[in-house]
Protein backbone atom coordinates (compact mmCIF):
# COMPACT_ATOMS: atom_id res chain seq x y z
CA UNK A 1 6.33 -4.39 16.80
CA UNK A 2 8.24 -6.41 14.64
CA UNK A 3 5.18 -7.27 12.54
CA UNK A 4 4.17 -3.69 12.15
CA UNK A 5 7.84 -2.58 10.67
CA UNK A 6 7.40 -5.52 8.16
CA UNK A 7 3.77 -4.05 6.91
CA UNK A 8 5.53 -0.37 7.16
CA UNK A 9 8.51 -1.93 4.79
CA UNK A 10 6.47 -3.50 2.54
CA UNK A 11 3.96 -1.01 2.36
CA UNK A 12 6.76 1.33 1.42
CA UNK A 13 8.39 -1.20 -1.11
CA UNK A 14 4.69 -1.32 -2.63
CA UNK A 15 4.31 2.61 -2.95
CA UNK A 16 7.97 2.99 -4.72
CA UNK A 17 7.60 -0.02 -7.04
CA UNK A 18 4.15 0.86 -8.22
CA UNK A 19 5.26 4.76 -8.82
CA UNK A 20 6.75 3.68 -12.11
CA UNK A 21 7.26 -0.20 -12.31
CA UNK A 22 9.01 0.31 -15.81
CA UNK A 23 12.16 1.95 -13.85
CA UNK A 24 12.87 -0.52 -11.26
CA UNK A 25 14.34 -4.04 -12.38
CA UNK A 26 11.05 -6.32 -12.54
CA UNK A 27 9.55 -8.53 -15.43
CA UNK A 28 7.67 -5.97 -18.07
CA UNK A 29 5.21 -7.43 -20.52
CA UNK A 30 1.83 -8.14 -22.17
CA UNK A 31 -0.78 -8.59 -19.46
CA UNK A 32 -2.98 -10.91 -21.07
CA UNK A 33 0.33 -13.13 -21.43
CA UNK A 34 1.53 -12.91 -17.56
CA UNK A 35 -2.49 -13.70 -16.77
CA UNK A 36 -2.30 -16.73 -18.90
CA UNK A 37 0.82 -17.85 -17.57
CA UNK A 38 -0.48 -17.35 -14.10
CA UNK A 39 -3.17 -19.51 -14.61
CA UNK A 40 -1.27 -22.25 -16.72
CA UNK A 41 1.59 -22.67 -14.94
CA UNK A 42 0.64 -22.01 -11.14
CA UNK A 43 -3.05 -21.83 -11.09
CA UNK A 44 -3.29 -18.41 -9.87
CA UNK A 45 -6.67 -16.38 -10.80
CA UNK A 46 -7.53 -12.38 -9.76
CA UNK A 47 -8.39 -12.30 -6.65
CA UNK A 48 -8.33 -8.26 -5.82
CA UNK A 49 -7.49 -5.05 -7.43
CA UNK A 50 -7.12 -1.18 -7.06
CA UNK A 51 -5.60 1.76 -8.23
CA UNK A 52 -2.35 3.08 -7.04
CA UNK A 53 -1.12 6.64 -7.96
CA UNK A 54 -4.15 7.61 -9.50
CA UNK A 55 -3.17 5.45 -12.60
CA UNK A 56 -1.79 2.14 -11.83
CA UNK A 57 -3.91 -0.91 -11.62
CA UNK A 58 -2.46 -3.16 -8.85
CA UNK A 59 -3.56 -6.97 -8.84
CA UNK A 60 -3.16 -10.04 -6.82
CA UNK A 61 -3.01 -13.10 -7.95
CA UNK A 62 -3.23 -16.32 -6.02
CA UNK A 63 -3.85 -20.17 -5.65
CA UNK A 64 -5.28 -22.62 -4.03
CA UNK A 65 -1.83 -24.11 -2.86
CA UNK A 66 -0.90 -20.67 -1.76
CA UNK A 67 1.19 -19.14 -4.42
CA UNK A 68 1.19 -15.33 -5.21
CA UNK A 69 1.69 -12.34 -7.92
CA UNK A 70 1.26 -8.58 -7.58
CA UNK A 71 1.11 -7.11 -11.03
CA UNK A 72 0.81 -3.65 -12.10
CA UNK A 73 0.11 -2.32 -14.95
CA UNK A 74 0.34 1.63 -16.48
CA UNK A 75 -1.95 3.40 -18.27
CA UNK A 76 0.13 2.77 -21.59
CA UNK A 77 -0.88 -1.06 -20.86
CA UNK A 78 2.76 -2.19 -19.87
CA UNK A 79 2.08 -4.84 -17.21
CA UNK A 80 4.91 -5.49 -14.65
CA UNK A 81 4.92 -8.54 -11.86
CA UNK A 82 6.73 -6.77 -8.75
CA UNK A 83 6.42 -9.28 -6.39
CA UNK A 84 5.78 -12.89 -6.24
CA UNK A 85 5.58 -15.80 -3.99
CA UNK A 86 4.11 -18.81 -1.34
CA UNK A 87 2.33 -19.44 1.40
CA UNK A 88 -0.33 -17.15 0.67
CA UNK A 89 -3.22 -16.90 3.45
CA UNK A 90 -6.55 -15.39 3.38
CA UNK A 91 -7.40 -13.67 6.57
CA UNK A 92 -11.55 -13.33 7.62
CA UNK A 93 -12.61 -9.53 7.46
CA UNK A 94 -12.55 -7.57 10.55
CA UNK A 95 -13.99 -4.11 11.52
CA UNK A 96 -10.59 -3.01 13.50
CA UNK A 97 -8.22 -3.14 10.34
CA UNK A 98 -5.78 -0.48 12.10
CA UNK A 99 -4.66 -3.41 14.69
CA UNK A 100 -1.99 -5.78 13.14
């Protein structure tokens, strides 16, 4: 249960953050500069994408040694980084995605 409240949180987290990025307190700036500085500093390359609100593009970032970045960026092309961090895993796919 425990594990399902954290997806519900940060699920939730996720949906208010990427409503308007620009209003909450998170690093704003040129994309092409926070994806060079991705790769540069921590090695971290696209890895998936999608649209959130109908207008958002949402990306991941990560590395090989397990770092993270989830970047969003408006339609006006300001790019915000709302979350970051480690031990990134990469699960194999599975038909039943509704059991966590």
């Amino acid at each position: 249960m425990l594990k399902l409240n954290v997806v519900v949180a940060s699920l939730s987290f996720l949906a208010l953050a990427t409503a308007n990025p620009a209003q909450a307190q998170f690093p704003c700036g040129d994309r092409a500069d926070f994806i060079k500085t991705l790769a540069d500093k921590y090695k971290e390359t696209s890895k998936a994408l999608g649209i959130a609100n109908q207008t958002n593009l949402v990306e991941i970032f990560t590395s090989e040694k397990g770092t993270w970045t989830i970047m969003v960026t408006q339609p006006t092309g300001k790019t915000c980084i709302i979350a970051a961090g480690s031990s990134w895993e990469e699960l194999p796919p599975t038909k039943n995605l509704t059991a966590l």
